[in-house]
Protein backbone atom coordinates (compact mmCIF):
# COMPACT_ATOMS: atom_id res chain seq x y z
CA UNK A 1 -58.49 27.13 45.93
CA UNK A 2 -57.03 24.02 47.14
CA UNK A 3 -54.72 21.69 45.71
CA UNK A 4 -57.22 19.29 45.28
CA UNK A 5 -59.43 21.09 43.15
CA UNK A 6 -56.72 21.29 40.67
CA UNK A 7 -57.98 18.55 38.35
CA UNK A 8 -61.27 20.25 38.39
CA UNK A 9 -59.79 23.72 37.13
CA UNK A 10 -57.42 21.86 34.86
CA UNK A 11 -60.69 20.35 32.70
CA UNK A 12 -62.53 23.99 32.77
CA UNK A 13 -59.05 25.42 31.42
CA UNK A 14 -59.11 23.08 28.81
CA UNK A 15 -62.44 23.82 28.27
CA UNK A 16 -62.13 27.86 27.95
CA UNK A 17 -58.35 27.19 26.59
CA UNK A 18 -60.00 25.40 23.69
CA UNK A 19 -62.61 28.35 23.12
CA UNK A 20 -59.49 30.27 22.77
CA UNK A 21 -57.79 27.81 20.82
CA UNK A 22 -60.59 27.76 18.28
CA UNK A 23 -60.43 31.39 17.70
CA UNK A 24 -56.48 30.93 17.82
CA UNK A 25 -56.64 28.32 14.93
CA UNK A 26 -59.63 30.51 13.36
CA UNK A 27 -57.57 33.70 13.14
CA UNK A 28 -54.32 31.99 11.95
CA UNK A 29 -55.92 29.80 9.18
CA UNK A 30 -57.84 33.37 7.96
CA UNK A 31 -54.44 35.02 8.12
CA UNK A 32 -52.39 32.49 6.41
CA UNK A 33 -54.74 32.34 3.35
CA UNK A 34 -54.36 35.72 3.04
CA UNK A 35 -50.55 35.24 2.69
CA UNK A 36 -49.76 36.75 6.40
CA UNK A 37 -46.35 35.49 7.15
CA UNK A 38 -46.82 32.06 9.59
CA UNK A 39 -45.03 34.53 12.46
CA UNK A 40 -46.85 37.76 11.97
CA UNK A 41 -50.32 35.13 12.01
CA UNK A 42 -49.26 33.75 14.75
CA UNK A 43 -48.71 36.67 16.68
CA UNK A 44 -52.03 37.83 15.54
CA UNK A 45 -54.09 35.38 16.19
CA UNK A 46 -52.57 34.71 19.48
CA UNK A 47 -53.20 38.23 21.13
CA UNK A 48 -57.04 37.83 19.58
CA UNK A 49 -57.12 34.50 21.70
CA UNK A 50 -55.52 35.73 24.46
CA UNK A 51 -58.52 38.47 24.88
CA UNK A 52 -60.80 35.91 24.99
CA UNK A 53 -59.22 33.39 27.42
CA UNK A 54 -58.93 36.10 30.27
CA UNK A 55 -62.41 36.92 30.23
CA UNK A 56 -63.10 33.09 29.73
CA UNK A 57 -60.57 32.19 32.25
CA UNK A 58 -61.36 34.67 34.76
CA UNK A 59 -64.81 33.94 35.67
CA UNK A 60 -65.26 30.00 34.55
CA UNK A 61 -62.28 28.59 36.08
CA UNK A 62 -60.94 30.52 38.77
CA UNK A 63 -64.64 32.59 39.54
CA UNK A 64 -62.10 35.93 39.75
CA UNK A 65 -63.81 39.18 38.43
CA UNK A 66 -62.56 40.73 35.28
CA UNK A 67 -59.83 43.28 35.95
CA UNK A 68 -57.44 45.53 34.56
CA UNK A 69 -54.49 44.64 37.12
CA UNK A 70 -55.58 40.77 36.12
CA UNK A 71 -55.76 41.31 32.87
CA UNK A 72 -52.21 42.76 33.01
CA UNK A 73 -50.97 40.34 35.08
CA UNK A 74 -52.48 37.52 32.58
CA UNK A 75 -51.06 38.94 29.61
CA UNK A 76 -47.22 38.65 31.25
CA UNK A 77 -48.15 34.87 31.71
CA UNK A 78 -49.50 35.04 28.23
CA UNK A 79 -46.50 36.40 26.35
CA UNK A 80 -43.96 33.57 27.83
CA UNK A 81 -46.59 31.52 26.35
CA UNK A 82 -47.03 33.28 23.38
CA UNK A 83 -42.68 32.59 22.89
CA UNK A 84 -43.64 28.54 23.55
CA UNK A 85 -46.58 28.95 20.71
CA UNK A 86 -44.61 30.95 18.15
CA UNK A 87 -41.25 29.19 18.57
CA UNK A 88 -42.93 25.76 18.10
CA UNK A 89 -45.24 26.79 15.47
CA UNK A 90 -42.78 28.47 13.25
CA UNK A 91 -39.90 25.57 13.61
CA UNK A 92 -42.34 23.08 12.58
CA UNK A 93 -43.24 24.77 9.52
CA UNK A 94 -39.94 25.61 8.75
CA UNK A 95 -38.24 22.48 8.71
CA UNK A 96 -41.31 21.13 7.19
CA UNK A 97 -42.72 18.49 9.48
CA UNK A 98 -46.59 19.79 9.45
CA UNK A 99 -48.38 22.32 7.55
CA UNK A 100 -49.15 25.43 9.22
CA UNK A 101 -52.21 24.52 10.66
CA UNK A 102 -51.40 21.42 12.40
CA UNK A 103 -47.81 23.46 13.27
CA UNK A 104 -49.89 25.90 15.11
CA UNK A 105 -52.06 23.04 16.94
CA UNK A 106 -49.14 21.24 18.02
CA UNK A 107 -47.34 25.29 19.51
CA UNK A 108 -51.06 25.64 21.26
CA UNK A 109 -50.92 21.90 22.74
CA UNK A 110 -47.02 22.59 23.88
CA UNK A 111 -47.65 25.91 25.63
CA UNK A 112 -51.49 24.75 27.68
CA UNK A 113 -49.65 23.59 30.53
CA UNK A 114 -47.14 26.19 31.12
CA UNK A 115 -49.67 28.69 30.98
CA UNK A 116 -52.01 27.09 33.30
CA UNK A 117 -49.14 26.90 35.46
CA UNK A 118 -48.41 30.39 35.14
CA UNK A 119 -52.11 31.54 35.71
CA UNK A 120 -53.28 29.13 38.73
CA UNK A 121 -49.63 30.36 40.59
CA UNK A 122 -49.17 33.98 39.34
CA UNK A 123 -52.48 35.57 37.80
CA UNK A 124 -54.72 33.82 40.12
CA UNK A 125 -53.26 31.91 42.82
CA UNK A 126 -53.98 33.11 46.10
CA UNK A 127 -51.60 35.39 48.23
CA UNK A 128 -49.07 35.11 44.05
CA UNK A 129 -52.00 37.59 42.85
CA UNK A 130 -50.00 40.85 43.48
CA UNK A 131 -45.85 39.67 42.97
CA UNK A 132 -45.54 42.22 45.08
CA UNK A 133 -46.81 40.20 48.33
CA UNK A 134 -44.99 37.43 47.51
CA UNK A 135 -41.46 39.76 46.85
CA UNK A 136 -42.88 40.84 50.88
CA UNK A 137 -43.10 37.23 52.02
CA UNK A 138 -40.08 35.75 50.42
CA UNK A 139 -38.36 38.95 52.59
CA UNK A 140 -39.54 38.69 55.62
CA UNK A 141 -38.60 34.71 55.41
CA UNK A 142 -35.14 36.03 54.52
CA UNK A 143 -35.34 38.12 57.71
CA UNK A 144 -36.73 35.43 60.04
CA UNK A 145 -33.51 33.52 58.84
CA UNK A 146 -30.96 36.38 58.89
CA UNK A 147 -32.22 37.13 62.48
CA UNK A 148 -31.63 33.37 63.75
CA UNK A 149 -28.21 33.20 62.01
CA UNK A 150 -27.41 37.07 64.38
CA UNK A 151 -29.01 35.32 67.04
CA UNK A 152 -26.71 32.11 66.77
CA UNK A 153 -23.76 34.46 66.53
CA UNK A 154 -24.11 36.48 69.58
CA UNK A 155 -24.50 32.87 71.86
């Protein structure tokens, strides 16, 4: 995908990112009337979410097949999120600036672009799909540039 279509893939991830975030706040508000700890609902509800972005994710904004390895990859990208959601959620409740609800709206809303980050570079970017090619590349650049600093020594 090109750099240009990023605005276009930014409004479907807000678009399947606010499916998710609708079963996110679901979940939570479910858990926290039951007297879940904020954290342990958070947690929760999060990994229910997260299920449903992938699939979500996968085939409406970056048209990628469903796949283990993927999936994998996306829930990596989704726990450094996850610390974003939690650690926002829980200090808002805690010093008392929002109930939980609107606390866990405002972790959801601070970890969105991080996460698309993550997933358009890493889970789903082209040639960052497998870390492993880009460990290769990022090599054989340091190679290239060893070899012309050998070169420039034996002149």
């Amino acid at each position: 995908m090109k750099w240009g279509d990023r605005p276009r893939q930014m409004r479907r991830y807000a678009l399947t990112g606010g499916i998710a975030a609708a079963v996110d706040l679901g979940v939570f508000g479910l858990l926290v009337t039951l007297d879940i700890p904020v954290p342990l609902a958070a947690v929760a509800s999060f990994g229910l979410a997260a299920v449903a972005n992938y699939f979500l994710t996968s085939r409406i904004v970056f048209a990628r097949a469903a796949t283990v390895n993927g999936f994998a990859l996306f829930l990596v990208a989704a726990v450094v999120g996850l610390g974003m959601n939690v650690g926002v959620t829980t200090a808002m409740v805690v010093t008392g600036w929002v109930p939980p609800l609107g606390a866990k709206a405002s972790g959801i809303g601070a970890a969105f672009f991080l996460n698309f980050a993550l997933n358009a570079t890493f889970v789903f970017g082209n040639g960052w799909a497998n870390p492993l090619a880009g460990l290769r590349r990022m090599a054989k650049l340091r190679d290239v540039v060893t070899f012309r600093k050998c070169a420039r020594r034996l002149r």
